[in-house]
N, C-alpha and C. Protein backbone atom coordinates (compact mmCIF):
# COMPACT_ATOMS: atom_id res chain seq x y z
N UNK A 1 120.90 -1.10 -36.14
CA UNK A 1 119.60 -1.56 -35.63
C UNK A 1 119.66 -1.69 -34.12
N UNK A 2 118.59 -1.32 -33.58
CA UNK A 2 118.59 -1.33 -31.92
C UNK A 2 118.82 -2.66 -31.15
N UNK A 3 119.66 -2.96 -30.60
CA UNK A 3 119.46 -4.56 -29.82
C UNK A 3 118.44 -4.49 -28.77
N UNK A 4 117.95 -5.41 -28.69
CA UNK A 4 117.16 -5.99 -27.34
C UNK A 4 117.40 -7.78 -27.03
N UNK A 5 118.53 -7.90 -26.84
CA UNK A 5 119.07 -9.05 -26.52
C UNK A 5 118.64 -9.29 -24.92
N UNK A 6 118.68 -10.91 -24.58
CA UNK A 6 118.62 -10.82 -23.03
C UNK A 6 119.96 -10.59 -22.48
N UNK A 7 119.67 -9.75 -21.27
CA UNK A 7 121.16 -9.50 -20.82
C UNK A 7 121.57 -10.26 -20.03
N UNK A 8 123.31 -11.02 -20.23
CA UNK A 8 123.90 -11.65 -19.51
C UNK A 8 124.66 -11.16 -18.59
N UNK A 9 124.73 -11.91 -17.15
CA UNK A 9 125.56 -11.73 -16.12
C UNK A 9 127.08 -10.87 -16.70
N UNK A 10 127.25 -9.11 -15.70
CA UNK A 10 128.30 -8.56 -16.40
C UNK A 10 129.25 -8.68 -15.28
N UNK A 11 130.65 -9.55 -15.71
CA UNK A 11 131.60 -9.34 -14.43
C UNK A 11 132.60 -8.28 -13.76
N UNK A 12 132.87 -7.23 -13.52
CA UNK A 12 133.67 -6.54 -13.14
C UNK A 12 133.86 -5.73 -14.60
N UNK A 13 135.11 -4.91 -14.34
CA UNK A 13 135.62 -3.85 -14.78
C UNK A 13 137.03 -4.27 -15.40
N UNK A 14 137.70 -4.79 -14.83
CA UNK A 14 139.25 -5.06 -15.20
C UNK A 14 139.81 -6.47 -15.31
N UNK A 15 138.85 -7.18 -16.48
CA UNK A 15 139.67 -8.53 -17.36
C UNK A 15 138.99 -9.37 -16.29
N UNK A 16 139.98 -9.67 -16.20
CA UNK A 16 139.71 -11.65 -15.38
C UNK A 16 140.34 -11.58 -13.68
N UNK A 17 140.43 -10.07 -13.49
CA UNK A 17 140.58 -9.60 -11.77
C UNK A 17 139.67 -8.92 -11.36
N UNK A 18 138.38 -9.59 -11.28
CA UNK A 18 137.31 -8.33 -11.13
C UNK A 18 137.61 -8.07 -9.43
N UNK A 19 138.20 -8.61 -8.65
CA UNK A 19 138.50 -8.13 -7.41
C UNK A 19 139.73 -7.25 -7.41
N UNK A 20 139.92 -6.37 -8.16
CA UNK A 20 141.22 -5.26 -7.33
C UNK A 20 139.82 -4.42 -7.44
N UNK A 21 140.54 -3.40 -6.50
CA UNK A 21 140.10 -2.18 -5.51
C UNK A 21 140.55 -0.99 -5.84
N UNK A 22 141.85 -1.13 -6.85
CA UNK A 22 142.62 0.06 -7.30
C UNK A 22 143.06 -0.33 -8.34
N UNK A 23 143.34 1.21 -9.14
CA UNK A 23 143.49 0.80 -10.29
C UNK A 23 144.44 1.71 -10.74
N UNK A 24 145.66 1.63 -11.75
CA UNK A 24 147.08 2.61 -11.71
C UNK A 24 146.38 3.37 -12.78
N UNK A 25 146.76 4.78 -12.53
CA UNK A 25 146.47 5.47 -13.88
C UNK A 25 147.59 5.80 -14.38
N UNK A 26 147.97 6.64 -15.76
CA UNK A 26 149.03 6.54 -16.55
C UNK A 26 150.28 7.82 -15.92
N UNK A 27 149.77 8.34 -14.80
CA UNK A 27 150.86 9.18 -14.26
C UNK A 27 151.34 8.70 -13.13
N UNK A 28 150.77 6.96 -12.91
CA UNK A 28 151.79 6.21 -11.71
C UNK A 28 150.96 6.53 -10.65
N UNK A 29 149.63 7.39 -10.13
CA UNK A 29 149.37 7.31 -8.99
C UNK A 29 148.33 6.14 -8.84
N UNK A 30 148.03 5.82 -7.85
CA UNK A 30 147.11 4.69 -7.48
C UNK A 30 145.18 4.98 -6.96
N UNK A 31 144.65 4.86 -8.03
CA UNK A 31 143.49 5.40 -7.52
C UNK A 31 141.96 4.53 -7.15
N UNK A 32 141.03 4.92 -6.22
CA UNK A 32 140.67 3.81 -5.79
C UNK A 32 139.24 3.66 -6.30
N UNK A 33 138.18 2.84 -6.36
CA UNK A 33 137.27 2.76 -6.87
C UNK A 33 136.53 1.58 -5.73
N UNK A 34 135.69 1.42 -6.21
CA UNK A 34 133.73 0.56 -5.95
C UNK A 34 133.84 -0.68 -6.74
N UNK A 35 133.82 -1.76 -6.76
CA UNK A 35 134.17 -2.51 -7.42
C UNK A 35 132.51 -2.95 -7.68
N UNK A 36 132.25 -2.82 -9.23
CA UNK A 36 130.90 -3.38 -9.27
C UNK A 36 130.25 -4.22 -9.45
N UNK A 37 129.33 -4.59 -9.02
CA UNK A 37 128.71 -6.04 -8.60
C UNK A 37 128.13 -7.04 -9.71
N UNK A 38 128.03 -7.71 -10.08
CA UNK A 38 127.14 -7.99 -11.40
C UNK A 38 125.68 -8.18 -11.32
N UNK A 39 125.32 -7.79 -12.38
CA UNK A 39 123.86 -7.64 -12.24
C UNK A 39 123.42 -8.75 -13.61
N UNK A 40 122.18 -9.45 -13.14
CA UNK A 40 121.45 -9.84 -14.53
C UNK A 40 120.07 -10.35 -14.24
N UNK A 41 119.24 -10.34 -15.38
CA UNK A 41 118.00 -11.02 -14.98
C UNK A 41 117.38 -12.01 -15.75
N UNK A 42 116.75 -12.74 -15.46
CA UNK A 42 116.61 -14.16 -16.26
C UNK A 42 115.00 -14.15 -16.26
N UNK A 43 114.68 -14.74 -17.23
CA UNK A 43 112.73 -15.28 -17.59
C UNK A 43 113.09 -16.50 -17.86
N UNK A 44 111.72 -17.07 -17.05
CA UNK A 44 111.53 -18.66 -17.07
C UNK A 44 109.97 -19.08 -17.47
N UNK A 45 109.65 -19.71 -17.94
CA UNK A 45 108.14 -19.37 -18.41
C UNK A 45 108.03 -20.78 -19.38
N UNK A 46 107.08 -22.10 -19.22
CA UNK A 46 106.83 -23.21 -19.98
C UNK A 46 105.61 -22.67 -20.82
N UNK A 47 105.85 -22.84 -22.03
CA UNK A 47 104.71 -22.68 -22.78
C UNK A 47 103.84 -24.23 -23.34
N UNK A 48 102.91 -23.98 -23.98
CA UNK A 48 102.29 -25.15 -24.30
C UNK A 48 102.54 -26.63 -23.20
N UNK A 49 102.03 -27.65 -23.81
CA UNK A 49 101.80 -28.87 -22.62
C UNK A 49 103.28 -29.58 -22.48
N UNK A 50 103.37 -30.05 -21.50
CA UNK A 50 104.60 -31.21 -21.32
C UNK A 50 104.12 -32.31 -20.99
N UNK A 51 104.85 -32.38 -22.94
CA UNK A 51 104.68 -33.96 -23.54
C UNK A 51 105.79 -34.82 -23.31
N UNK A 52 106.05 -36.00 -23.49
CA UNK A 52 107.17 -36.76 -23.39
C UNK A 52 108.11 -36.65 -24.27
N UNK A 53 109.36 -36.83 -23.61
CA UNK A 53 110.75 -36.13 -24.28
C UNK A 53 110.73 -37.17 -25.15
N UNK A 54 109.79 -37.95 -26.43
CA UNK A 54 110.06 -39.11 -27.09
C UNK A 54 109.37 -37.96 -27.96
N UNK A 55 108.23 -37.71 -27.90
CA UNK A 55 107.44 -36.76 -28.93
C UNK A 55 108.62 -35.51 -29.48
N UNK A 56 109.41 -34.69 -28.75
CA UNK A 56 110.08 -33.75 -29.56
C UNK A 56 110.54 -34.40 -30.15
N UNK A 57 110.62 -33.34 -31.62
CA UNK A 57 112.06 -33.50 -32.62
C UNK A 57 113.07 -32.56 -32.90
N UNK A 58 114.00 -32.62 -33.63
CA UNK A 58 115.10 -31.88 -33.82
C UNK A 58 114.31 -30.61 -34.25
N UNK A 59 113.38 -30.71 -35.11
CA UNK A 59 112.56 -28.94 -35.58
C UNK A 59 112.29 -28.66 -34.65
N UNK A 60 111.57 -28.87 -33.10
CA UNK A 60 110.88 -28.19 -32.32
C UNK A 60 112.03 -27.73 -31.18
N UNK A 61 113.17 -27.48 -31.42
CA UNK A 61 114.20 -27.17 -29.96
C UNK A 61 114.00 -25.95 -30.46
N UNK A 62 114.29 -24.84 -29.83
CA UNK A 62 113.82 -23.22 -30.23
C UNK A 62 115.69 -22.82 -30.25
N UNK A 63 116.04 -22.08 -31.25
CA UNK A 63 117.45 -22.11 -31.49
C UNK A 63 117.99 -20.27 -31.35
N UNK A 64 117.04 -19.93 -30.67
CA UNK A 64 116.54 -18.03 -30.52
C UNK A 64 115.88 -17.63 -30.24
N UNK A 65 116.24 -16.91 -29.37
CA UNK A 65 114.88 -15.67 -28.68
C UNK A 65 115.56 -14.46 -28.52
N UNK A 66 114.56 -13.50 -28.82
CA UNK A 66 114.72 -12.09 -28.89
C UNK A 66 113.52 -11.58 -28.29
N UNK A 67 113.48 -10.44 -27.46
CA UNK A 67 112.53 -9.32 -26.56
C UNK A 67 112.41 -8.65 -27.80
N UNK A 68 111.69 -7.77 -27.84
CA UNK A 68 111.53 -6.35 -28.96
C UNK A 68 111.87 -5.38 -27.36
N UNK A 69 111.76 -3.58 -27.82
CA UNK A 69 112.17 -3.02 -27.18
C UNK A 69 111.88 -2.84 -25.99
N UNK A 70 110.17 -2.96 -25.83
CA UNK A 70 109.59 -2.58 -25.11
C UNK A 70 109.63 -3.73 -24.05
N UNK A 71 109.63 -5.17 -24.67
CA UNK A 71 109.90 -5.77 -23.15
C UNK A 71 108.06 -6.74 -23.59
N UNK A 72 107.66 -6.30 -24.23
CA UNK A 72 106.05 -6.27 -23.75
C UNK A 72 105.61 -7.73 -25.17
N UNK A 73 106.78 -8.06 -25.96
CA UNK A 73 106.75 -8.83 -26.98
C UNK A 73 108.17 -9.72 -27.06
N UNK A 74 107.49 -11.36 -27.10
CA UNK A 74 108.94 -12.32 -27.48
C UNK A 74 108.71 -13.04 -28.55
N UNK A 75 110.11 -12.97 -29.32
CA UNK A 75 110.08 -13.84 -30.13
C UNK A 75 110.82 -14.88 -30.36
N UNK A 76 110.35 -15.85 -30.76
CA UNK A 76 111.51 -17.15 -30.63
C UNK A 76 111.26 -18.14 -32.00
N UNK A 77 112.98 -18.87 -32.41
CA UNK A 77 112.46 -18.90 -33.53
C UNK A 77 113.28 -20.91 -33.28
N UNK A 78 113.20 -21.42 -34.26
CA UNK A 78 113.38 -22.93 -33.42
C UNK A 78 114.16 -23.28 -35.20
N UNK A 79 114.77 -24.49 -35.05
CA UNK A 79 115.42 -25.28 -35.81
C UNK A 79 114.60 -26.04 -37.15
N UNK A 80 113.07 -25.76 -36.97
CA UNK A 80 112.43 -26.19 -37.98
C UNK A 80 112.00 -24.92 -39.15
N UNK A 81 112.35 -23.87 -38.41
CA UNK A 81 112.08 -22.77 -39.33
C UNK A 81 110.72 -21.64 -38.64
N UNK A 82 110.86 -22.28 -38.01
CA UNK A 82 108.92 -21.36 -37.30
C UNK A 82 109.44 -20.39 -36.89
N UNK A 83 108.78 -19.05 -36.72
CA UNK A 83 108.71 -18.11 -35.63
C UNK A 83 107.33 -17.78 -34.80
N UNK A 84 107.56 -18.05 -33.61
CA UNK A 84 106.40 -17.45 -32.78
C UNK A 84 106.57 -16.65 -31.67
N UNK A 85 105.18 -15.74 -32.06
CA UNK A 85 105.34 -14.38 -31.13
C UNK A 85 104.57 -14.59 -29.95
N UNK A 86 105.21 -14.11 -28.98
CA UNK A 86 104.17 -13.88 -27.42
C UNK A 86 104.20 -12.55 -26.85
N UNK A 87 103.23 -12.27 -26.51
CA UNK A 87 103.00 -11.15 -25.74
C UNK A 87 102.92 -10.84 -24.63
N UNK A 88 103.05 -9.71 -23.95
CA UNK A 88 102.62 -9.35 -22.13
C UNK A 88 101.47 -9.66 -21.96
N UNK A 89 100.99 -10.76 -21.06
CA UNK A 89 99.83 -10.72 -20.69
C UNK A 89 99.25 -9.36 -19.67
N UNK A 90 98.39 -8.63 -19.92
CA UNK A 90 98.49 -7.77 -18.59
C UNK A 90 97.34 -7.81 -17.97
N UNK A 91 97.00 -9.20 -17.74
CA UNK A 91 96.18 -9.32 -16.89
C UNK A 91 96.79 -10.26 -15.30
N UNK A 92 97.95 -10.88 -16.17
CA UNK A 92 98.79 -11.25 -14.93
C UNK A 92 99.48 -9.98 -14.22
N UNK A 93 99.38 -10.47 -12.75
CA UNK A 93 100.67 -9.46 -11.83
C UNK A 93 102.20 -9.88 -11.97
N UNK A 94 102.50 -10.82 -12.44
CA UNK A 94 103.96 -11.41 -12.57
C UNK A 94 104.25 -11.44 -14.14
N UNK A 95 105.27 -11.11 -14.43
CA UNK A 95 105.93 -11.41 -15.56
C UNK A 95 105.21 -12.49 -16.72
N UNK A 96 104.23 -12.20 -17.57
CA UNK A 96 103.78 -14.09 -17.71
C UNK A 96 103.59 -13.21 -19.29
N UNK A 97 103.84 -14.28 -20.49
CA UNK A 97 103.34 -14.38 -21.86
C UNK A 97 102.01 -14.98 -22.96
N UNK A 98 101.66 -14.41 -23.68
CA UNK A 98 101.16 -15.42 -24.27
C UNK A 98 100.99 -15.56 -25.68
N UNK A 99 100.43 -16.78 -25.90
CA UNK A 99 100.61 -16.81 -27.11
C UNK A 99 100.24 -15.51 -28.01
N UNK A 100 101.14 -15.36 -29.11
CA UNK A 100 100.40 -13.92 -30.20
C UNK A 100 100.29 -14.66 -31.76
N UNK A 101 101.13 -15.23 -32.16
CA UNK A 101 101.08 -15.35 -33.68
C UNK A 101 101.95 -16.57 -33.82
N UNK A 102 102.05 -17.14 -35.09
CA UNK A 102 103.05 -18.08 -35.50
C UNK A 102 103.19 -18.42 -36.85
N UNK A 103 104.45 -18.38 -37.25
CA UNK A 103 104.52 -18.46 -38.92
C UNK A 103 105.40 -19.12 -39.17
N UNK A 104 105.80 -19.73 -40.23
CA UNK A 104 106.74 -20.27 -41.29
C UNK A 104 107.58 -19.46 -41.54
N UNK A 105 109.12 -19.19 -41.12
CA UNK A 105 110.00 -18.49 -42.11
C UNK A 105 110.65 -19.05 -43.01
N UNK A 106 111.45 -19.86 -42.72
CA UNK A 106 112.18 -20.32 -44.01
C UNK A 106 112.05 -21.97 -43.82
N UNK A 107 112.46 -22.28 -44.94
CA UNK A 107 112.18 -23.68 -45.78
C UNK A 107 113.45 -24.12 -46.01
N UNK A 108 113.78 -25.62 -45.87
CA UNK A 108 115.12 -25.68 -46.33
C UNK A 108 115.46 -25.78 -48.01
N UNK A 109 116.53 -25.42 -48.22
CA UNK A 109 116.70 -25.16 -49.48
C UNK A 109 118.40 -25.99 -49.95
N UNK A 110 118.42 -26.14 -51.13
CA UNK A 110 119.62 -26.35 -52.10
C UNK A 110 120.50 -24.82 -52.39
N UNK A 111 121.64 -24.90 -52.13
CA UNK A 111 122.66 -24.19 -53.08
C UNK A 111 123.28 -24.62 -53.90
N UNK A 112 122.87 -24.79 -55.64
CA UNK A 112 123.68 -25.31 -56.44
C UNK A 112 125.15 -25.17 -56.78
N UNK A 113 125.63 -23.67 -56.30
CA UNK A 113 126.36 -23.25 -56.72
C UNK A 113 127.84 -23.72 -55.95
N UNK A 114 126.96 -24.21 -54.34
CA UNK A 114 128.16 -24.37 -53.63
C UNK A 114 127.91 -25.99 -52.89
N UNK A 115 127.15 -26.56 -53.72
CA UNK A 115 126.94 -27.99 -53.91
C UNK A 115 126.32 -28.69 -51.97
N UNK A 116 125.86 -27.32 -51.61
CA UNK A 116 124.63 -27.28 -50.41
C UNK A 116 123.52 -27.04 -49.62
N UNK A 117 123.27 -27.91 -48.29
CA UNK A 117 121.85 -28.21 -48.25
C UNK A 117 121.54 -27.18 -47.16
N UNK A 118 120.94 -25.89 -47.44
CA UNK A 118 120.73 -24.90 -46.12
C UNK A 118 119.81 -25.46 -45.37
N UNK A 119 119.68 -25.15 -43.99
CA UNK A 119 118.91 -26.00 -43.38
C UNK A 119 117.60 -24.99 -42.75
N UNK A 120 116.92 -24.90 -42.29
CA UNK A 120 115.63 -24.08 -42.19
C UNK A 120 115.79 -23.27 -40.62
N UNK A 121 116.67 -23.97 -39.65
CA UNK A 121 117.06 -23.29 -38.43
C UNK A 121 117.19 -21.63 -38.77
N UNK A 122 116.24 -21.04 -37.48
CA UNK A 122 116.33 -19.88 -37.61
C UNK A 122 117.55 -19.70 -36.90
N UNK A 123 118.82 -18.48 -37.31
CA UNK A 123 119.79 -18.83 -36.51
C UNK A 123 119.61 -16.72 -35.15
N UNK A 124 118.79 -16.30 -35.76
CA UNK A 124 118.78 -14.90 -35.31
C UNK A 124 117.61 -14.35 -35.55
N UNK A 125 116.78 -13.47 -34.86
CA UNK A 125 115.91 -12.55 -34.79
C UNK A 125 116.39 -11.12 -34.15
N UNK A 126 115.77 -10.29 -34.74
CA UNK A 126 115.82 -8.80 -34.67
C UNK A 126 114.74 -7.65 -34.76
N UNK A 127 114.29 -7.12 -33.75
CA UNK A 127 112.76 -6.66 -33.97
C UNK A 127 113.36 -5.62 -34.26
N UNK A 128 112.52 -4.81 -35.17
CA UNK A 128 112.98 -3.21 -35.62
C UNK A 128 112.51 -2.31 -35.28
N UNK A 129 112.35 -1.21 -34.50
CA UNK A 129 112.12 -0.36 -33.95
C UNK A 129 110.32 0.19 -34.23
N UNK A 130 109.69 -0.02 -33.86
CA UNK A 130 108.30 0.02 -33.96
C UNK A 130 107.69 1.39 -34.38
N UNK A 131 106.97 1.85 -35.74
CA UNK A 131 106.98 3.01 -35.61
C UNK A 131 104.98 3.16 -36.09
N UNK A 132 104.51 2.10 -35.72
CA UNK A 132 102.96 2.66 -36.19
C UNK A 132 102.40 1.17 -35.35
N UNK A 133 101.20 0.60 -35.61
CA UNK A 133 100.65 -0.57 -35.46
C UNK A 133 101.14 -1.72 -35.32
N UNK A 134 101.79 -2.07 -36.75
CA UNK A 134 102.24 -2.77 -37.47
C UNK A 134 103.84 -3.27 -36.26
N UNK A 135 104.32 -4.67 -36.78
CA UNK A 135 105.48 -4.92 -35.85
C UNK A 135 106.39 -5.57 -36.83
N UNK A 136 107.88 -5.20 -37.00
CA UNK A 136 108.55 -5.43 -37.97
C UNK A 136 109.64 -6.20 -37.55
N UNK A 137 110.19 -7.38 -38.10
CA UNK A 137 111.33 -8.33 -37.25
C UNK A 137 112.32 -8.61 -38.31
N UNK A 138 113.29 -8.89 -38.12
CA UNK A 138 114.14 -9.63 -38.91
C UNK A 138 114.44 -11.08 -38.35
N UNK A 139 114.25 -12.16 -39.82
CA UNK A 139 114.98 -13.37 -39.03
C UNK A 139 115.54 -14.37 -40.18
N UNK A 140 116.27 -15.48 -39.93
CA UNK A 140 117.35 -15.29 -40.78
C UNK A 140 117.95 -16.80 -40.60
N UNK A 141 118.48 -17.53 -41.38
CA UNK A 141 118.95 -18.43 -41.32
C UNK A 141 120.25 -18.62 -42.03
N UNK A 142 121.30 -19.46 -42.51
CA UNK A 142 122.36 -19.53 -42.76
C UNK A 142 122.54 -18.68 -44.29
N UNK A 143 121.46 -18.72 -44.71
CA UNK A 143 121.85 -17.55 -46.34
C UNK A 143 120.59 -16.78 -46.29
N UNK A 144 119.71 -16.64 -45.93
CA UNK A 144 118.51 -15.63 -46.37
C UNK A 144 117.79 -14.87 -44.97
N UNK A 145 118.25 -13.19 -45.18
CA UNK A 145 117.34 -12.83 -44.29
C UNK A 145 115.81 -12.54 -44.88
N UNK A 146 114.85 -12.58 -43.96
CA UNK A 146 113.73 -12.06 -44.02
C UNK A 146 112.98 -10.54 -43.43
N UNK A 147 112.48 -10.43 -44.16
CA UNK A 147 111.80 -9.17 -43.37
C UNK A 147 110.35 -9.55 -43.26
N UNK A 148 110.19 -9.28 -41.86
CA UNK A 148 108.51 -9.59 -41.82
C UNK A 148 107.87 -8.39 -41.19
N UNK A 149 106.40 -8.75 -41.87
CA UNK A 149 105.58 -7.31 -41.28
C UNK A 149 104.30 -7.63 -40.31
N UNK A 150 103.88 -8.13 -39.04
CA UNK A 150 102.93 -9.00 -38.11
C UNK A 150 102.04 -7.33 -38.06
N UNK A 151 100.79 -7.87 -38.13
CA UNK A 151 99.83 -6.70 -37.82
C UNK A 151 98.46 -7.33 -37.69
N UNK A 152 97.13 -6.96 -36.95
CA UNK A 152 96.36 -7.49 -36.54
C UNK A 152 95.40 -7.04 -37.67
N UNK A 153 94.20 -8.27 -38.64
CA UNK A 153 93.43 -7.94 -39.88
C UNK A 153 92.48 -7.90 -39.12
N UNK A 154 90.75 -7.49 -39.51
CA UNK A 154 89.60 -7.33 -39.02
C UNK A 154 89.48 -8.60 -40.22
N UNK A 155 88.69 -9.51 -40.14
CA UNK A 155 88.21 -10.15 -41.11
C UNK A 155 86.81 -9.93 -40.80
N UNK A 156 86.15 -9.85 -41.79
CA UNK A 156 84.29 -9.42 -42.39
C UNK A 156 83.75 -10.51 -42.89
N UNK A 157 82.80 -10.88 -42.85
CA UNK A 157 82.17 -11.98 -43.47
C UNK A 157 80.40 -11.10 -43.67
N UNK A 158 80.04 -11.42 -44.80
CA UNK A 158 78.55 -10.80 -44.93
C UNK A 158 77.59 -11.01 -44.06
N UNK A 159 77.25 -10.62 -43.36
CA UNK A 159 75.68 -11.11 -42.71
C UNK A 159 74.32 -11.04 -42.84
N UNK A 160 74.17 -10.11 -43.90
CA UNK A 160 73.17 -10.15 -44.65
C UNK A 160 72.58 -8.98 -46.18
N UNK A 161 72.41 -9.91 -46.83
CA UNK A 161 72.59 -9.92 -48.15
C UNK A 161 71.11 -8.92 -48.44
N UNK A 162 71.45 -7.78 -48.75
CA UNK A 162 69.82 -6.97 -49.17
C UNK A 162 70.10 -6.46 -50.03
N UNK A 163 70.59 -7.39 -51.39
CA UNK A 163 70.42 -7.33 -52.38
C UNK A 163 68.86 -7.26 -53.09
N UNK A 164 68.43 -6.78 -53.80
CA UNK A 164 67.22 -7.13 -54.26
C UNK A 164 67.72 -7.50 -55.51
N UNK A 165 67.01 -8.43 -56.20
CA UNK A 165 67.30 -8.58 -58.17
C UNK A 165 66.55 -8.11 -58.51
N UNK A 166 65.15 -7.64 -58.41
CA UNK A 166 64.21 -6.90 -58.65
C UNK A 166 64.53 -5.08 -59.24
N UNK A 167 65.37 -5.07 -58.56
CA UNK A 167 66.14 -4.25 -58.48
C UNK A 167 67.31 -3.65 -60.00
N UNK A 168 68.05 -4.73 -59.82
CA UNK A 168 68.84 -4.63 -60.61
C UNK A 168 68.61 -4.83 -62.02
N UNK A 169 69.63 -3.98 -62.85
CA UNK A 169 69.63 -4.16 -64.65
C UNK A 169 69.30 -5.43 -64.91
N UNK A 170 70.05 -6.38 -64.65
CA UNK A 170 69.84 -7.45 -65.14
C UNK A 170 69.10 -8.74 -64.89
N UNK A 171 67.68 -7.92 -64.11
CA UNK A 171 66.74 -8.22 -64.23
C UNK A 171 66.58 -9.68 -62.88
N UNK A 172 64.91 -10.17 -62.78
CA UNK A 172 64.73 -11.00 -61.59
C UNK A 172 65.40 -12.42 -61.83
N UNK A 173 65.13 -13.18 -60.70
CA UNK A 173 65.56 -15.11 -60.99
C UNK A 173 64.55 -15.45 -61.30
N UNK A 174 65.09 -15.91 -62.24
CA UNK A 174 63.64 -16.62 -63.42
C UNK A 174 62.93 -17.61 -62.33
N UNK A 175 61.70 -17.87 -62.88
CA UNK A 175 61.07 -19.12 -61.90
C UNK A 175 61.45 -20.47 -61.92
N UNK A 176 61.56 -21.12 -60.93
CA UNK A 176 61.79 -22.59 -60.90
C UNK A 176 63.41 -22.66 -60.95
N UNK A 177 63.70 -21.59 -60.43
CA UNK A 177 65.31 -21.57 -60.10
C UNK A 177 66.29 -21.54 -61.79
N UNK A 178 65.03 -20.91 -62.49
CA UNK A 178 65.86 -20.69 -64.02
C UNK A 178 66.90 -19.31 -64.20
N UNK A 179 67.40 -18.95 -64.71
CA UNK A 179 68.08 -17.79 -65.20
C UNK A 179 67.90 -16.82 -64.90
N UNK A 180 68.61 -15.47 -64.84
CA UNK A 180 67.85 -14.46 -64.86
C UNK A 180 67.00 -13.65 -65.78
N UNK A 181 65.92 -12.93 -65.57
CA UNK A 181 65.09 -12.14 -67.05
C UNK A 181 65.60 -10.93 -66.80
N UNK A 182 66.51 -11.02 -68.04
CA UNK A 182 66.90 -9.77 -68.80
C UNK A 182 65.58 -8.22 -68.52
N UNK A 183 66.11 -7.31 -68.23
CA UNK A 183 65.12 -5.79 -68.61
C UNK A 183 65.93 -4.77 -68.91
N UNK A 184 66.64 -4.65 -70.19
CA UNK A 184 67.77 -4.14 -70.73
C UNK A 184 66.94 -2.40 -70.39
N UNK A 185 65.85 -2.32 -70.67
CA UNK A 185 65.44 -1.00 -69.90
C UNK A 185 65.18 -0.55 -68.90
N UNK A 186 65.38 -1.44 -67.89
CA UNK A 186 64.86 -1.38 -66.36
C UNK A 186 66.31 -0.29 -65.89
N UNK A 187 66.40 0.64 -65.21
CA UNK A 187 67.39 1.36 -64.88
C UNK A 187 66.65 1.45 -63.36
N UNK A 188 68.45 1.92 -62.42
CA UNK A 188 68.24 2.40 -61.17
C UNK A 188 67.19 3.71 -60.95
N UNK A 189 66.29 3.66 -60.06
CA UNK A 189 65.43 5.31 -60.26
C UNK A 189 66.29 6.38 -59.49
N UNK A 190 66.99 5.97 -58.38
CA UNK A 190 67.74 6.62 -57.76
C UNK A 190 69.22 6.30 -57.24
N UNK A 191 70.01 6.66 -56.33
CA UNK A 191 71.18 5.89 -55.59
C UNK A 191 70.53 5.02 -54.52
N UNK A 192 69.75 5.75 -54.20
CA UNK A 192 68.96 5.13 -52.50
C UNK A 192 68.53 3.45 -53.07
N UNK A 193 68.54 2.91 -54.43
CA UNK A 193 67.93 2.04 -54.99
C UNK A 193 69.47 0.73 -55.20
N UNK A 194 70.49 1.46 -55.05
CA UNK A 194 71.64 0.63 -55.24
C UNK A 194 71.89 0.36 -53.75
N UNK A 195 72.03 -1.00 -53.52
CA UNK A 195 72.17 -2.03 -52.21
C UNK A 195 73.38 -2.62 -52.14
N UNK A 196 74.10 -3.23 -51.39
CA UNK A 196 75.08 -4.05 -51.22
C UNK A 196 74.75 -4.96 -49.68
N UNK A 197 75.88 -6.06 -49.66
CA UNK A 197 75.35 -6.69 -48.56
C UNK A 197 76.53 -6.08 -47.47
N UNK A 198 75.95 -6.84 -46.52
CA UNK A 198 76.82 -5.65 -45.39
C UNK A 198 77.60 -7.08 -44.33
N UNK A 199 78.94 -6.13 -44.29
CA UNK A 199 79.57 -6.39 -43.69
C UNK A 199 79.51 -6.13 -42.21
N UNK A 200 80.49 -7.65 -41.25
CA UNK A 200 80.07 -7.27 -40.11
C UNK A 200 81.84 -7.87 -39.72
N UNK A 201 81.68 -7.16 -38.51
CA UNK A 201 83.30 -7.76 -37.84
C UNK A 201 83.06 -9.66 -37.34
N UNK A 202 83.83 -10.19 -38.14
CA UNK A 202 83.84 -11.74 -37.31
C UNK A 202 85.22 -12.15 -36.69
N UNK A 203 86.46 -11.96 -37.03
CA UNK A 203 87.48 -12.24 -36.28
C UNK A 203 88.69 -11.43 -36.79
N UNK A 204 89.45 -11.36 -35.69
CA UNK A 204 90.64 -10.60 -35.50
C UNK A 204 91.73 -11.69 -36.00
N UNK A 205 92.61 -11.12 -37.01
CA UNK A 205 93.92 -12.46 -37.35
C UNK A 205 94.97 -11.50 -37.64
């Protein structure tokens, strides 16, 4: 599986002397080199409000974070079991996130077998190589990985109902808010005569 770990400060080339200048090769001559510099880069970024260090609890310390490949998605997963996703804002000019999603992964659980209490800390995340819409992660705690599948739903809600009962087999609403009257012979005359209510876009989840 592809890593996208953050990268840590890399020191030199040769053990715990990253200052020699030369280096012996195996026929005894002495050859010289560039000694290279270390490189690394760090993100700093407060999310949500700062509340008083009395309000956290042990669930809310975040115990993992993982980039996906692109750089453009983080995920972080905390000691109570949550995972939440952030995204590239790209409406900022600087590096900045924001909120995308948030879920429940794991729950703490019993092992009967080995007379223990797993605890819900996510201990690892792993985004999987992205191959359509859809965004695929792994995350995982002391016995159970997960596979998750994050993708954006259209949710619909009706907006208006042009149904007729007049219409239909089974006949009008009786009066005075009674029943419906049966017209076991009443049939559709055409398709153009079959209605449904119509859907409209109300929110993105």
């Amino acid at each position: 599986m592809p890593s996208s770990e953050i990268v840590a400060p890399h020191h030199g080339l040769l053990g715990d002397d990253s200052s020699d200048e030369e280096l012996v090769s195996n026929s005894g001559q002495r050859q010289s080199f560039e000694p290279r510099t270390s490189r690394a880069w760090h993100f700093t970024q407060c999310f949500g409000d700062k509340g008083d260090v009395e309000d956290i609890t042990e669930a809310d310390i975040i115990s993992t974070v993982e980039f996906d490949q692109t750089g453009n998605y983080l995920a972080t997963g905390d000691k109570g079991g949550r995972v939440v996703l952030f995204e590239r804002n790209e409406t900022k000019k600087t590096c900045e996130y924001k909120f995308h999603t948030e879920f429940q992964s794991h729950e703490p659980e019993f092992d009967y077998l080995k007379s223990l209490e797993i605890e819900e800390k996510i201990n690892k995340i792993k985004w999987c190589r992205r191959q359509n819409a859809s965004h695929y992660l792994l995350s995982t705690n002391d016995k159970t990985i997960k596979l998750w599948k994050v993708f954006e739903k259209s949710l619909k809600v009706v907006a208006e109902n042009n149904l007729s009962s007049e219409l239909t087999p089974g006949g009008a609403i009786g009066a005075n808010g009674g029943g419906p009257v049966r017209y076991p012979h009443q049939h559709f005359r055409s398709a153009a005569d079959l209605k449904f209510p119509r859907m409209t876009h109300h929110d993105t989840v």
